[in-house]
Protein backbone atom coordinates (compact mmCIF):
# COMPACT_ATOMS: atom_id res chain seq x y z
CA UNK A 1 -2.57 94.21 -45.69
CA UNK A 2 -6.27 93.70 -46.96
CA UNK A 3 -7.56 92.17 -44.16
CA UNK A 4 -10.92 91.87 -43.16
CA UNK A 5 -12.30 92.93 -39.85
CA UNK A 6 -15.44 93.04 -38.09
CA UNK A 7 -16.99 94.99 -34.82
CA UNK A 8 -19.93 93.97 -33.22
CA UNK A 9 -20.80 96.27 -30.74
CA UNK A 10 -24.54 97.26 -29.32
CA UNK A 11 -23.18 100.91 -28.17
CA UNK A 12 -23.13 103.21 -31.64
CA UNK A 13 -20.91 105.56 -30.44
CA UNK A 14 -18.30 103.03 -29.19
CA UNK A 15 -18.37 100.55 -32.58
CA UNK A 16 -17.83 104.10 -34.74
CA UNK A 17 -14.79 105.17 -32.26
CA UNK A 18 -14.01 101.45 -33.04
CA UNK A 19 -14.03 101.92 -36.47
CA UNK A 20 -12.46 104.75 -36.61
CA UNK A 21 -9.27 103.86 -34.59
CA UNK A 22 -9.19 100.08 -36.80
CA UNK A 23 -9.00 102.62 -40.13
CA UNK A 24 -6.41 104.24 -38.89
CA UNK A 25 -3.96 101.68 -37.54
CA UNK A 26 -4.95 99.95 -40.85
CA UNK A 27 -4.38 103.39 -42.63
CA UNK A 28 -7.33 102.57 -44.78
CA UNK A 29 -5.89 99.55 -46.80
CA UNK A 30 -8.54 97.56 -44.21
CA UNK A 31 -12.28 96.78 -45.00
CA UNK A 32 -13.77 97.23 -41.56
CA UNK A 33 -17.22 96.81 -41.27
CA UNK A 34 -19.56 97.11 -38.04
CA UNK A 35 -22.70 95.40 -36.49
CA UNK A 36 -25.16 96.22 -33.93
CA UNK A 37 -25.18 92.83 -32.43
CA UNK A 38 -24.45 88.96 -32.64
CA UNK A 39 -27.93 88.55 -34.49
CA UNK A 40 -26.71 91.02 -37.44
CA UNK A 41 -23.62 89.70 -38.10
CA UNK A 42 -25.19 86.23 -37.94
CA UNK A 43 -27.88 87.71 -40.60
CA UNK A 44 -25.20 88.89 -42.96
CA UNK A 45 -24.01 85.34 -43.58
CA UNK A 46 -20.22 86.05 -43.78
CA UNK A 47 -17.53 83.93 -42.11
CA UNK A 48 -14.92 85.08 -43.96
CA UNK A 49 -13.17 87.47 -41.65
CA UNK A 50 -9.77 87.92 -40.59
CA UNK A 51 -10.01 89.87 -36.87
CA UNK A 52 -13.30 90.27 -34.76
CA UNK A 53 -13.49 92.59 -32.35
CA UNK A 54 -16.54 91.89 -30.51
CA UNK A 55 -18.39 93.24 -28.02
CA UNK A 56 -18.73 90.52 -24.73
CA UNK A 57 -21.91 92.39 -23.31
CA UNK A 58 -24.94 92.71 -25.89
CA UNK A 59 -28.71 91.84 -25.86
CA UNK A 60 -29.28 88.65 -26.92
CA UNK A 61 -26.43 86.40 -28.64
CA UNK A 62 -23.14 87.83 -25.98
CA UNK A 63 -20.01 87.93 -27.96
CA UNK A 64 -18.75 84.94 -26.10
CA UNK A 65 -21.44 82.74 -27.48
CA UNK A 66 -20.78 84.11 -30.95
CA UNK A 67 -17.23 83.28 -30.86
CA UNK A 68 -17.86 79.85 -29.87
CA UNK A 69 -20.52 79.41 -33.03
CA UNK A 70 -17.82 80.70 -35.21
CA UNK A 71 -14.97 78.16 -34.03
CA UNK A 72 -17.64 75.73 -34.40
CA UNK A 73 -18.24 76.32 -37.83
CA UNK A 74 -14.33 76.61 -38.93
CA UNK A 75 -13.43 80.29 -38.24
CA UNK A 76 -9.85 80.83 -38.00
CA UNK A 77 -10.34 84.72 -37.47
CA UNK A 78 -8.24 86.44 -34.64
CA UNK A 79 -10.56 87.50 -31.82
CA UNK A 80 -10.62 90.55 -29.87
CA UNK A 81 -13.21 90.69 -26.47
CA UNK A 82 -14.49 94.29 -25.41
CA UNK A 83 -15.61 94.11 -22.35
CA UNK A 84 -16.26 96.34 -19.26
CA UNK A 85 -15.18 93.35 -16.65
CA UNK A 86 -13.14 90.28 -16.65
CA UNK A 87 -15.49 87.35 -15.38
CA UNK A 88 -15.68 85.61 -18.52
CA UNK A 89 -11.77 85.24 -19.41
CA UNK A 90 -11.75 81.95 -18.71
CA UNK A 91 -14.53 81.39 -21.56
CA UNK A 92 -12.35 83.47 -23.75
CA UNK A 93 -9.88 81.05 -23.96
CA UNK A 94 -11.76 78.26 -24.74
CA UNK A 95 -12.37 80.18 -28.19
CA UNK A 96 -8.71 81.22 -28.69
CA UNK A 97 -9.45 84.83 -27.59
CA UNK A 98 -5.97 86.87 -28.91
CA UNK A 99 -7.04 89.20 -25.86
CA UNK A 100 -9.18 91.10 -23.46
CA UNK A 101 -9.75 95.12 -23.81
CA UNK A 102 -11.72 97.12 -21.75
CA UNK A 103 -13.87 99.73 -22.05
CA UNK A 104 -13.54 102.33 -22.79
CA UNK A 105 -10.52 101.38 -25.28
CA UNK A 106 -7.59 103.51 -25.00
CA UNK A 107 -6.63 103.96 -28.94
CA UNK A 108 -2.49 102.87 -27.93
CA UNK A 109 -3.67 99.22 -26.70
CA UNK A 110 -6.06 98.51 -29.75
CA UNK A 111 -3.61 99.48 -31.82
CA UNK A 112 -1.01 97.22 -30.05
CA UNK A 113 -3.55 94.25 -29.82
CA UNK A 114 -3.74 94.86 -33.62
CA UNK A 115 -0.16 94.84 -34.18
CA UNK A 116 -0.56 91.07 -32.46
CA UNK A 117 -3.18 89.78 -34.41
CA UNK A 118 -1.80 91.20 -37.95
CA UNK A 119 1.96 89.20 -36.81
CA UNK A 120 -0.12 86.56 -36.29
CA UNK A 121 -1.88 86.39 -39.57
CA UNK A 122 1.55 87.19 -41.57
CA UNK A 123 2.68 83.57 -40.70
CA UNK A 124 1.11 80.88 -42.64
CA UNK A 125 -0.47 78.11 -39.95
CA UNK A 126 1.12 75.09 -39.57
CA UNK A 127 -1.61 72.53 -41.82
CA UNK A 128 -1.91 68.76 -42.94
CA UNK A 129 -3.83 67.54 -46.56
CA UNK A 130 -6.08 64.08 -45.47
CA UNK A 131 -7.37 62.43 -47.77
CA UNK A 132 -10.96 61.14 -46.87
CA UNK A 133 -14.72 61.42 -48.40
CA UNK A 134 -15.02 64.39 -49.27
CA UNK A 135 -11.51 64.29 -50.86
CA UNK A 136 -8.03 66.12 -50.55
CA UNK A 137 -8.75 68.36 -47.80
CA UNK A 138 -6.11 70.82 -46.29
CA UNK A 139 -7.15 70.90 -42.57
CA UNK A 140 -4.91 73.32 -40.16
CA UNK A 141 -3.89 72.34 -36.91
CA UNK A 142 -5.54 74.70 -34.71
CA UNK A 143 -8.51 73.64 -36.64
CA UNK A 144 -8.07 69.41 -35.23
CA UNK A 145 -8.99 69.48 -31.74
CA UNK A 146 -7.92 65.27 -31.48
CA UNK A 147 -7.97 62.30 -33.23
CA UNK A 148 -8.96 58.94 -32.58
CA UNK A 149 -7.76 55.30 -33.81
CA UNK A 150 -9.98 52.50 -34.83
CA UNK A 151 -7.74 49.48 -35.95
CA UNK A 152 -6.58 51.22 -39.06
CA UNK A 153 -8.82 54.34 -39.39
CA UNK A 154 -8.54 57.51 -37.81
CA UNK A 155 -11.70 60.15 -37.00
CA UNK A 156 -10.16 63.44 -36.67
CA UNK A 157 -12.60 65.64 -34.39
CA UNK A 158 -12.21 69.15 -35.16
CA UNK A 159 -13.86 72.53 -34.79
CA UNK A 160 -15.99 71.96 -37.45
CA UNK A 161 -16.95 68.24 -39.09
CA UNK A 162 -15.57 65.34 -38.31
CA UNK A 163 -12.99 63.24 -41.23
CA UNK A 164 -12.25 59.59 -41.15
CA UNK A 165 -9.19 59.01 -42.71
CA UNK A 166 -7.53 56.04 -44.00
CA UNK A 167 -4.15 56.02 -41.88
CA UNK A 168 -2.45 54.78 -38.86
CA UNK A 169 -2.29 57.25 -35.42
CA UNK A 170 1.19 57.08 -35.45
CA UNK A 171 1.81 58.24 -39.10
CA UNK A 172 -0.57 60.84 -38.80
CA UNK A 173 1.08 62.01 -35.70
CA UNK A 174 4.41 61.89 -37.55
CA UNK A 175 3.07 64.71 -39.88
CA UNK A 176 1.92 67.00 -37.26
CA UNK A 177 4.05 69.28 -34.91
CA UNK A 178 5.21 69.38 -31.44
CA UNK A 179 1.63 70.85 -30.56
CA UNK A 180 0.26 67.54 -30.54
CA UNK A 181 0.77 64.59 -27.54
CA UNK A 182 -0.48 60.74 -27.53
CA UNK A 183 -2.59 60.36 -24.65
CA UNK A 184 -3.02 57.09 -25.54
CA UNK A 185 -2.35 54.71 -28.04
CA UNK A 186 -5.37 55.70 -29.57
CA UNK A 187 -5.83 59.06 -29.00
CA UNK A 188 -4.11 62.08 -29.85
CA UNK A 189 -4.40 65.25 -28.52
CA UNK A 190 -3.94 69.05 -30.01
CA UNK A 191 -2.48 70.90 -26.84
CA UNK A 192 -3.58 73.99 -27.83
CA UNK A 193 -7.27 72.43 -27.37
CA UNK A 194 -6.49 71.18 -23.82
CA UNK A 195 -8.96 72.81 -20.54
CA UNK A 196 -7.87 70.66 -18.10
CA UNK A 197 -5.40 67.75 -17.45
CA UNK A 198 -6.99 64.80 -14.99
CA UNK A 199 -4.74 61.98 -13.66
CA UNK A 200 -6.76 59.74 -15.94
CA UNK A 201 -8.30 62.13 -18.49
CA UNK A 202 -7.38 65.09 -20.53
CA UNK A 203 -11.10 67.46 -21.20
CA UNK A 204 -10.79 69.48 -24.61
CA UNK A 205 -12.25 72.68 -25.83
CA UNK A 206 -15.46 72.23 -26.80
CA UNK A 207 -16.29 69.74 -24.33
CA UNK A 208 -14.59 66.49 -25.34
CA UNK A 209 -12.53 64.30 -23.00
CA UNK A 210 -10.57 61.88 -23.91
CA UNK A 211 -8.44 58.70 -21.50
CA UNK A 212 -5.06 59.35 -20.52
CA UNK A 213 -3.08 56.31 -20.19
CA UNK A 214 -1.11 55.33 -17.08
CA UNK A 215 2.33 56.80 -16.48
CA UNK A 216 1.59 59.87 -18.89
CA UNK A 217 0.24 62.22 -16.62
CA UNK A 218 3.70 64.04 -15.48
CA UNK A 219 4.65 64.02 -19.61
CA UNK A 220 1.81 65.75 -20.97
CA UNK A 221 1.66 68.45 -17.88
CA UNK A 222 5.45 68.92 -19.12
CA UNK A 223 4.39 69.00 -22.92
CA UNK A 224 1.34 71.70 -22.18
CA UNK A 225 3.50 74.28 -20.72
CA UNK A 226 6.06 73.64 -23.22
CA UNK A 227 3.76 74.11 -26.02
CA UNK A 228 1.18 77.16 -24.36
């Protein structure tokens, strides 16, 4: 297992119960290590985690705004909200939230959200290798929020930098999975990434919207449920 996991919790007694359940589903093969608030873990400098449980409700920096700083800068790690009420679900998604627990956490559900999130991580993500600038550069799909044509360069937008490849839209497509849709001949979409579908637009996590050509609308409703 070996995983790393983090809890960022402003209540001491709740992180350590935390803690303390995490070690024991883990069975101590598990680093788990836990922070007082968004701010600390910030501080410490380390990205390099494999499941967050954080804390939605905490002085400062909420746990919602630290998830979306993390996807922002490339974090693929699994995360898992604490919170005492459901109002900001909807903001959950838009960071790939694996799920919602309430407080306090009954030790059977964290250890079934767990169970999720390690299946999860036991199955390599599907990924591409560009080659661009900064050279060969293995980017994973959840990671590519779209990509755009511009005659024959593409600028793939994702959750961290931007990469401007050297490479037609549709042979890039051709490498990628079903999770992707053209929404235009030159734009393509990760469907994972997709907030809302407009008759002439499609608006992606993290803000972005991008056309949706004519006659495409019904297809790409069809192609979302298919693929979430």
């Amino acid at each position: 297992m070996g995983w790393k996991i983090a809890i960022c919790d402003d209540d001491a007694g709740q992180a350590a119960q935390l803690q303390a359940d995490v070690t024991d589903w883990a069975h101590g093969a598990c680093a788990v290590t836990c922070f007082p608030s968004a701010e600390a873990f910030r501080f410490a400098g380390d990205t390099d985690w494999d499941i967050l449980l954080l804390d939605v409700e905490m002085p400062g920096m909420s746990g919602i705004d630290l998830a979306k700083r993390l996807r922002g800068a490339g974090c693929r790690a699994e995360i898992i909200f604490i919170t005492s009420h459901f109002e900001c679900m909807a903001e959950g998604y838009e960071v790939d939230a694996l799920h919602y627990l309430v407080k306090p956490v009954p030790a059977e559900k964290l250890r079934a959200v767990l169970d999720r999130a390690a299946a999860r991580l036991a199955v390599e993500p599907p990924s591409v290798v560009i080659a661009c600038e900064e050279g060969n550069v293995k980017l994973y799909e959840s990671e590519l929020l779209y990509a755009e044509s511009f005659l024959h360069d593409l600028v793939l937008h994702t959750t961290g930098p931007d990469y401007r490849i050297r490479e037609s839209i549709s042979a890039f497509a051709g490498r990628l999975s079903a999770d992707f849709f053209r929404t235009h001949r030159s734009y393509l979409v990760n469907l994972k990434a997709v907030v809302r579908i407009g008759r002439t637009s499609v608006l992606l996590r993290g803000g972005a919207e991008v056309p949706l050509a004519r006659g495409k609308y019904d297809a790409i409703n069809r192609a979302f449920i298919d693929r979430n």
